[in-house]
Structure formats: C-alpha cells, structure tokens
Protein backbone atom coordinates (compact mmCIF):
# COMPACT_ATOMS: atom_id res chain seq x y z
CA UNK A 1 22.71 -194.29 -15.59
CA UNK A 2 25.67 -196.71 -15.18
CA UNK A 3 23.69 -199.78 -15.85
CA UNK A 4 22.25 -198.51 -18.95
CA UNK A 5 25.64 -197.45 -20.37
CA UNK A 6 27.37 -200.60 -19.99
CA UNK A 7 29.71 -200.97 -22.84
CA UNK A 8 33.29 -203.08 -23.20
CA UNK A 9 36.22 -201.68 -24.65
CA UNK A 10 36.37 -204.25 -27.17
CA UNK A 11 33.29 -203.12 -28.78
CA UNK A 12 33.68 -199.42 -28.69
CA UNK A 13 37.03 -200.75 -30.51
CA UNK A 14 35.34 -202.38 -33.24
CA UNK A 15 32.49 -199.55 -33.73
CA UNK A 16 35.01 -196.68 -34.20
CA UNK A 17 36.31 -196.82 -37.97
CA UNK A 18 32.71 -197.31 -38.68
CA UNK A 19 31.77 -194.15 -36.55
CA UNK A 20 34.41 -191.96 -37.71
CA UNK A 21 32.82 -192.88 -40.97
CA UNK A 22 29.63 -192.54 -40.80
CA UNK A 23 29.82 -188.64 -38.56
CA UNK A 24 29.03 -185.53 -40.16
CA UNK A 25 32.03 -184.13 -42.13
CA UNK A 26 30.22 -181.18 -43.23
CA UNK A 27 29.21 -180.25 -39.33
CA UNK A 28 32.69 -180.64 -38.36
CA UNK A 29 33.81 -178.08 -40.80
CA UNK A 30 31.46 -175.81 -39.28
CA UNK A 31 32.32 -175.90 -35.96
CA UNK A 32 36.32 -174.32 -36.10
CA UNK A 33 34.45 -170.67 -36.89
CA UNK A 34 32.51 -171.32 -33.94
CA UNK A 35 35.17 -171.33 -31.45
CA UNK A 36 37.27 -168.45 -29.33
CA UNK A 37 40.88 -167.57 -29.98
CA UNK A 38 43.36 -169.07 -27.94
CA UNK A 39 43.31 -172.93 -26.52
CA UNK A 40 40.28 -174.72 -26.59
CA UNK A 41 38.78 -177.18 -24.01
CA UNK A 42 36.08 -179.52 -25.05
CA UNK A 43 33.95 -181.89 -23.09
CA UNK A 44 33.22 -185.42 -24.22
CA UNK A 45 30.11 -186.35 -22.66
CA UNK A 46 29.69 -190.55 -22.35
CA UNK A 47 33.56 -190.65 -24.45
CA UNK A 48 34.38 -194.13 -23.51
CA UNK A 49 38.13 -194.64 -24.78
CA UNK A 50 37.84 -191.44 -26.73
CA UNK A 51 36.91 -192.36 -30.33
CA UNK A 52 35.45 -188.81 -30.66
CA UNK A 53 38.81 -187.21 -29.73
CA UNK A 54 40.71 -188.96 -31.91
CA UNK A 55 38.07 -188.13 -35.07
CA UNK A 56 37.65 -185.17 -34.23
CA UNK A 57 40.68 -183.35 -32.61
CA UNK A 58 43.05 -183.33 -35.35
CA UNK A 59 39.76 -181.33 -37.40
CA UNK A 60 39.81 -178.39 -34.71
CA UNK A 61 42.26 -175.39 -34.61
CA UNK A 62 44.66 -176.07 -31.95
CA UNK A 63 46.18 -176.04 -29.44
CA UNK A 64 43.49 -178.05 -27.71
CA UNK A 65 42.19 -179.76 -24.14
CA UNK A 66 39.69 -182.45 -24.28
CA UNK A 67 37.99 -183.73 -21.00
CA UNK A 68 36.37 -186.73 -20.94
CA UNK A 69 33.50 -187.79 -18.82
CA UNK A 70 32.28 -190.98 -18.55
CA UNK A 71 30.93 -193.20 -15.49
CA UNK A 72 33.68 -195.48 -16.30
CA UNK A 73 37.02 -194.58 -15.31
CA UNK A 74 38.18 -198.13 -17.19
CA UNK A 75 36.95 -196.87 -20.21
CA UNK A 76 38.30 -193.54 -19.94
CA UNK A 77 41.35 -194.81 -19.04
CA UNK A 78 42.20 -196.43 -22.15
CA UNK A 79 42.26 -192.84 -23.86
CA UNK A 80 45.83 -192.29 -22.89
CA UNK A 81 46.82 -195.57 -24.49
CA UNK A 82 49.09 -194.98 -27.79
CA UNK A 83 50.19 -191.56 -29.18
CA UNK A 84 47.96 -188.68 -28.88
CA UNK A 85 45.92 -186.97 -31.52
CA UNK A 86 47.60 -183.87 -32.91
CA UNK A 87 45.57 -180.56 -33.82
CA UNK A 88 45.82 -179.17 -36.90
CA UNK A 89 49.14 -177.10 -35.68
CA UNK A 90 50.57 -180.70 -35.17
CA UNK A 91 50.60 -180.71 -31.37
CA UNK A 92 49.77 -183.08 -29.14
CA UNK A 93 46.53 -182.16 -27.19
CA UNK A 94 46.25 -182.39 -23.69
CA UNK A 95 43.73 -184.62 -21.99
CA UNK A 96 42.00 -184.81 -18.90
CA UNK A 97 39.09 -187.46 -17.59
CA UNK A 98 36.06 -186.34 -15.27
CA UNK A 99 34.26 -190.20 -14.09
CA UNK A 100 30.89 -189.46 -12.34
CA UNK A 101 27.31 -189.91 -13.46
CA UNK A 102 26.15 -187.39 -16.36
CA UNK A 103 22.02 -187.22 -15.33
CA UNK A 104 23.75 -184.87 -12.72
CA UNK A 105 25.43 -183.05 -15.60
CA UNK A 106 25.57 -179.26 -14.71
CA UNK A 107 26.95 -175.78 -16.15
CA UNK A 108 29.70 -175.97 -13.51
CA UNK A 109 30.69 -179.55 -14.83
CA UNK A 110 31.37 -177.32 -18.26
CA UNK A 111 33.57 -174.68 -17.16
CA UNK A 112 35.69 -173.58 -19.84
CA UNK A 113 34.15 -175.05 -22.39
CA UNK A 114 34.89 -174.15 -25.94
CA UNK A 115 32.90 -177.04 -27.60
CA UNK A 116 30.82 -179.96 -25.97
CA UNK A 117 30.32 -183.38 -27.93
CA UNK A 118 29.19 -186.20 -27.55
CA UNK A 119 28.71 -189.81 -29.92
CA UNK A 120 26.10 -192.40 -29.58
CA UNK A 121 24.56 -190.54 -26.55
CA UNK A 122 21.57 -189.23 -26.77
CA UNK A 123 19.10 -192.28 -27.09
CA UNK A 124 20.00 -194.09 -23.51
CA UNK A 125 19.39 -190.64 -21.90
CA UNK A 126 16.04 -189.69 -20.18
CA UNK A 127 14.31 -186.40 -21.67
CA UNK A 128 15.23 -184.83 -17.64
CA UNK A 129 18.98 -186.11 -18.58
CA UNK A 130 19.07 -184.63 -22.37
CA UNK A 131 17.41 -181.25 -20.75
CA UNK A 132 20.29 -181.11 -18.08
CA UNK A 133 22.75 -181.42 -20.70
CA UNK A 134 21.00 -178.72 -23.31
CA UNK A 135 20.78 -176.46 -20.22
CA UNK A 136 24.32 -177.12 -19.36
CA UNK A 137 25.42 -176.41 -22.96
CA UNK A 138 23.01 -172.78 -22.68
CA UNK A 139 24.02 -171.97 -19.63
CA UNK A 140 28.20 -172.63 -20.63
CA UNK A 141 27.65 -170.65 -23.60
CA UNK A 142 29.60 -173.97 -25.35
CA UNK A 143 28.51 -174.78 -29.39
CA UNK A 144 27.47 -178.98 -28.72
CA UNK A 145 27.77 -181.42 -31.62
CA UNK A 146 25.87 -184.50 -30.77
CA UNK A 147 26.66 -187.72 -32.93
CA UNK A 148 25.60 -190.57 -33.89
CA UNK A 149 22.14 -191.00 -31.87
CA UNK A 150 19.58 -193.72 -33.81
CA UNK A 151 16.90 -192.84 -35.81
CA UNK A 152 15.29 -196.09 -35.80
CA UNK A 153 15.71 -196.84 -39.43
CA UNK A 154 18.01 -199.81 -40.74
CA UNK A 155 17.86 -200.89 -44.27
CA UNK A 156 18.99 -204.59 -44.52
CA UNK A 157 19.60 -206.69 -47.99
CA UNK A 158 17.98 -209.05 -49.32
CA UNK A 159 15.07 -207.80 -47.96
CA UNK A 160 12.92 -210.33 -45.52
CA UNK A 161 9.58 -208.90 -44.81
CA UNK A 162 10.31 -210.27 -41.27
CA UNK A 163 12.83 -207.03 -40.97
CA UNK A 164 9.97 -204.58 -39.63
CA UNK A 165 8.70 -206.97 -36.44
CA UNK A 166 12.50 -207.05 -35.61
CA UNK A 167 13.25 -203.57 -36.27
CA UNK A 168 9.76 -202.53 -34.30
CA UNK A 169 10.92 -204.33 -31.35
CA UNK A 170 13.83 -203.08 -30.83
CA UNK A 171 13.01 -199.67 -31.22
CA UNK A 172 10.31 -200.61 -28.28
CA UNK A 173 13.38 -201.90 -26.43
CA UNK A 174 15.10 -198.76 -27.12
CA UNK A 175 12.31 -196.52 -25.30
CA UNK A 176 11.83 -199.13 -22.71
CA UNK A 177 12.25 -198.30 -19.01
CA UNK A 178 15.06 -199.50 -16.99
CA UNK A 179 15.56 -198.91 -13.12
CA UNK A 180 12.63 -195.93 -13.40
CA UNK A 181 14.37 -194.21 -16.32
CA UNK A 182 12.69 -194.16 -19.15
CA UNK A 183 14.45 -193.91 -22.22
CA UNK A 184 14.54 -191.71 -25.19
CA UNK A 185 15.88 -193.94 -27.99
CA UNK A 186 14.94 -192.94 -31.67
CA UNK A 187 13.24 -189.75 -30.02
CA UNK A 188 16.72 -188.57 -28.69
CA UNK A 189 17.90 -186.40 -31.65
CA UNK A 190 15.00 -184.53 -32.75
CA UNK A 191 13.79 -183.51 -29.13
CA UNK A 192 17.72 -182.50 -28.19
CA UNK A 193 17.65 -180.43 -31.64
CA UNK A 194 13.83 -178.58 -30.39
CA UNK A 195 15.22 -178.01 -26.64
CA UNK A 196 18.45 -175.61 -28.62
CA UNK A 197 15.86 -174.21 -30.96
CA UNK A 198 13.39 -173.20 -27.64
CA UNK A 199 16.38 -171.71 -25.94
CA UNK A 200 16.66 -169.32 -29.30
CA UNK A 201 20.07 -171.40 -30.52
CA UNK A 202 20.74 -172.49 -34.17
CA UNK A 203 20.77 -175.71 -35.20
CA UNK A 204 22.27 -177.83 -38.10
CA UNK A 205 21.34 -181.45 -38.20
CA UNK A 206 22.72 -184.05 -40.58
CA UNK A 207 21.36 -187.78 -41.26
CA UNK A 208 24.09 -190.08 -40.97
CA UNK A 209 24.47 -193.91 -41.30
CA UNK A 210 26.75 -197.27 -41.04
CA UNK A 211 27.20 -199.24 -43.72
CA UNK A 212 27.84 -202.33 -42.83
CA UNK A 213 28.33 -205.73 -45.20
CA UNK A 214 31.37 -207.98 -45.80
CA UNK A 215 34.37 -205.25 -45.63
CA UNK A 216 33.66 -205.25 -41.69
CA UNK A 217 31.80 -209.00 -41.50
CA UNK A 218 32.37 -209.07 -37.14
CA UNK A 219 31.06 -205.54 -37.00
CA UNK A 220 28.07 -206.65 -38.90
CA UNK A 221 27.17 -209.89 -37.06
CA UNK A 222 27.98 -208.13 -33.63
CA UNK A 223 25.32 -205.30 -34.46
CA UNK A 224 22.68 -207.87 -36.03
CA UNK A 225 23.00 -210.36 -33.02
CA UNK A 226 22.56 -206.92 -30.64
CA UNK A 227 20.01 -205.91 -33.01
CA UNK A 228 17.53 -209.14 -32.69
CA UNK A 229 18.91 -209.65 -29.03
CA UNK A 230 17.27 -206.65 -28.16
CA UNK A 231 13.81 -207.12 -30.15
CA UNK A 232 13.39 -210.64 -28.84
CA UNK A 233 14.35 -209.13 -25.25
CA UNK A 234 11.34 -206.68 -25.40
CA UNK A 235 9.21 -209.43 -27.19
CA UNK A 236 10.38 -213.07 -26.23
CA UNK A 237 7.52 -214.38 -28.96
CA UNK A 238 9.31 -212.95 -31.98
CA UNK A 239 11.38 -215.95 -31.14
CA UNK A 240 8.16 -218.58 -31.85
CA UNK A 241 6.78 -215.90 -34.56
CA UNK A 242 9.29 -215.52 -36.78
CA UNK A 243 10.53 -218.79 -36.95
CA UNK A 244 13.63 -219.61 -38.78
CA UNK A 245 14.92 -215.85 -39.05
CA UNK A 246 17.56 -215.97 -36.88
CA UNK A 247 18.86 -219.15 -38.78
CA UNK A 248 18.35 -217.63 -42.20
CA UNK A 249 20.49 -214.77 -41.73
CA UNK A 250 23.00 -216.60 -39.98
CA UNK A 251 23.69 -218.22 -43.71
CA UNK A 252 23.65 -214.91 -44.85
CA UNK A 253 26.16 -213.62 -42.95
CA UNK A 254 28.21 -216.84 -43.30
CA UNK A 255 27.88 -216.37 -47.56
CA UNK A 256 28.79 -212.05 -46.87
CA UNK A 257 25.21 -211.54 -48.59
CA UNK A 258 23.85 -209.50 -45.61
CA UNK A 259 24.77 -205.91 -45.60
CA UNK A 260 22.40 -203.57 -43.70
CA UNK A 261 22.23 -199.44 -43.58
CA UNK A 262 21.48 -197.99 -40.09
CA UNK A 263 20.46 -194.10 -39.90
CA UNK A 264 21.96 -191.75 -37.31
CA UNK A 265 21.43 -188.41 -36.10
CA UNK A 266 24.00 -185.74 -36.12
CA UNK A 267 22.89 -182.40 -34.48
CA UNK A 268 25.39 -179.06 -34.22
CA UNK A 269 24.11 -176.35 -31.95
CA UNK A 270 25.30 -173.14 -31.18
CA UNK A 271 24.41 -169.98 -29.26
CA UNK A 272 23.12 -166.58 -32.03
C-alpha cells in the first residue's frame, strides 16, 4: 500500500494543529477507563511523524509506550525529533517504530497492546486491509480509536453550485482503484464501525470536521488545490465543464473569503 500512502513530512506538519483540533475530545476521555493497570503500549497504525502521539499521549494515564508503524521509516523517523510527549504523570513516554506494510497487519504485529489508533487511515485501506486490522484489534483484545477518516462531505462558503461536481469527483477518486486495490474512501468509517459491532464489540462514533478559512490560509489552499486535483484526476472534463472555477476561487482565497468545513469520522471500539 506504499504508493497509495505517499505523504511528505511537510504536509503531515501543516495538517496536525488542524487534526488535533478537529479529533474527538469526548472519545478520548473515554478511552483511560478502558485500559489495564500498569504501563501501556499502544500501536499507531499509518503514524507518520506521530501527530497522534503527541495529541493524544499526554490524555492517557501513564506511564506509556507508543509503537509506531508506518511503511515509511523517514516519516517515522521524525517522531523522535524535539522533546517527547509526557503522560499525564509528567513522564516522558517511550517510543518505538515498526516500518513494514500494514495490509499484512496481524494479531502478532499487536502484541501487548493496550490501545490501537490510528488518524486519517481508514479511507486509503481496502475492505480485506480494514478487516485485517478489525481482526487484529479482536484477536489482541486492544480498545482501537480510529480518527479522522472522510465522510465525503465539505461545506465551502460562498457557496458555488459548481461545489457538488467537484466534491462528486473526488469522492469517485477516493474509491478509485490503484495497483488492484480498490479503495474504501468515504465508506471507510461506517464499514470499520459494522465489522466491531459483527464481532459483538461496542462502538462509539463521533462526526468530526476541519475548519478551515483565513486563520490557517496555506492549510486551506493546500487542501482545496488537493481537493480539485483529485476530482479533475478522476474526471479530466471537469476541467472544460466547469470553466473558470478554479480561477474564481483562486480570488477567493487571495481576498481570505473562502473557508470550507470538511466532515470526519471518529470511531472508538472496544471489546464487552
């Protein structure tokens, strides 16, 4: 899944304040309850530099050890830049990487687990990939809370009622298929939150969004350029169709009038 993952630094950089933002307080708070006595070890599936370490760690009961897996050692490399987040005893936690490819995700790959997460997951994954990983969670016995994964829905003002053939393309290019692996995209979070219910787990979900305008204007462009990038990838005629949109927006960005809402699933599951 390596080539579908391909993210830089730089923008998981920019994305985090807005992430740490946007994820489900209220889950969080539920999951300390849910976990043993003693240290806890939690696996970071897909954790890039570790934003969801540094959210979430310093929310959790310590002391703590967070593994991170990701098929990018670069990336996971860059979580042991700069001080370490403390747990809510004030100690450091410790922190360990796993690099390898997470469709062959398995039980074993868990061992230890107190908690599994993950952030922004969930829609690049195949429904075989986000079944290995629910099995994997089962079979560890681990709670999972799963950030972050699109819904679909983005909300941008001023309205243009060119929005929808933009927004419908991209969620096409979000289910498309990609070296045989079909993708999940806005599916992602609702079929990962029915494969805990079938295994007899319980489930809170939470909907979650960015709001992005003119407090975080290179954030914004970034995701709207991505955003149309992608719809005019999976249909090259929006380009002719909707004639002038690209340019139009541009001046709103350049005047901080855009500002758009985009709606995330957050899913906490945990064994009865």
């Amino acid at each position: 899944m390596s080539d579908i993952l391909e993210v830089s630094s730089d923008w998981l950089a920019l994305r985090e304040g807005e992430d740490a933002t946007a994820r489900s307080g209220d889950l969080a708070a539920h999951i300390p309850p849910l976990l043993p006595h003693g240290r806890h070890t939690v696996h970071d599936l897909g954790s890039g530099t570790g934003s969801m370490m540094r959210w979430l760690a310093p929310l959790l009961p310590g002391p703590q050890t967070w593994v991170l897996h990701d098929w990018n050692e670069a990336l996971t490399a860059r979580a042991f830049d700069g001080p370490r987040p403390l747990d809510t005893d004030g100690a450091p936690i410790a922190l360990r990487t796993s690099v390898g490819e997470l469709d062959r995700l398995t039980a074993a790959d868990l061992g230890g687990a107190s908690l599994v997460t993950a952030s922004a997951l969930l829609d690049v994954l195949t429904a075989a990939e986000a079944h290995a990983i629910v099995d994997a969670c089962v079979l560890a016995g681990a709670p999972a809370f799963l950030s972050l994964s699109v819904t679909g829905e983005v909300e941008l003002r001023p309205w243009d009622a060119r929005d929808k053939a933009v927004g419908d393309a991209f969620n096409a290019h979000q289910r498309r298929e990609v070296g045989g692996r079909r993708l999940l995209g806005r599916y992602a979070g609702p079929i990962v939150r029915g494969l805990f219910e079938q295994a007899g787990w319980r489930v809170r979900q939470a909907r979650t969004s960015w709001h992005l305008g003119d407090h975080e204007p290179r954030l914004l462009r970034e995701w709207f350029d991505g955003w149309v990038g992608a719809a005019e990838e999976q249909e090259p005629e929006l380009v002719e169709t909707l004639g002038g949109y690209r340019e139009l927006r541009g001046r709103h960005l350049d005047r901080g009038e855009l500002s758009a809402v985009v709606y995330h699933l957050d899913v906490l599951a945990w064994p009865r």
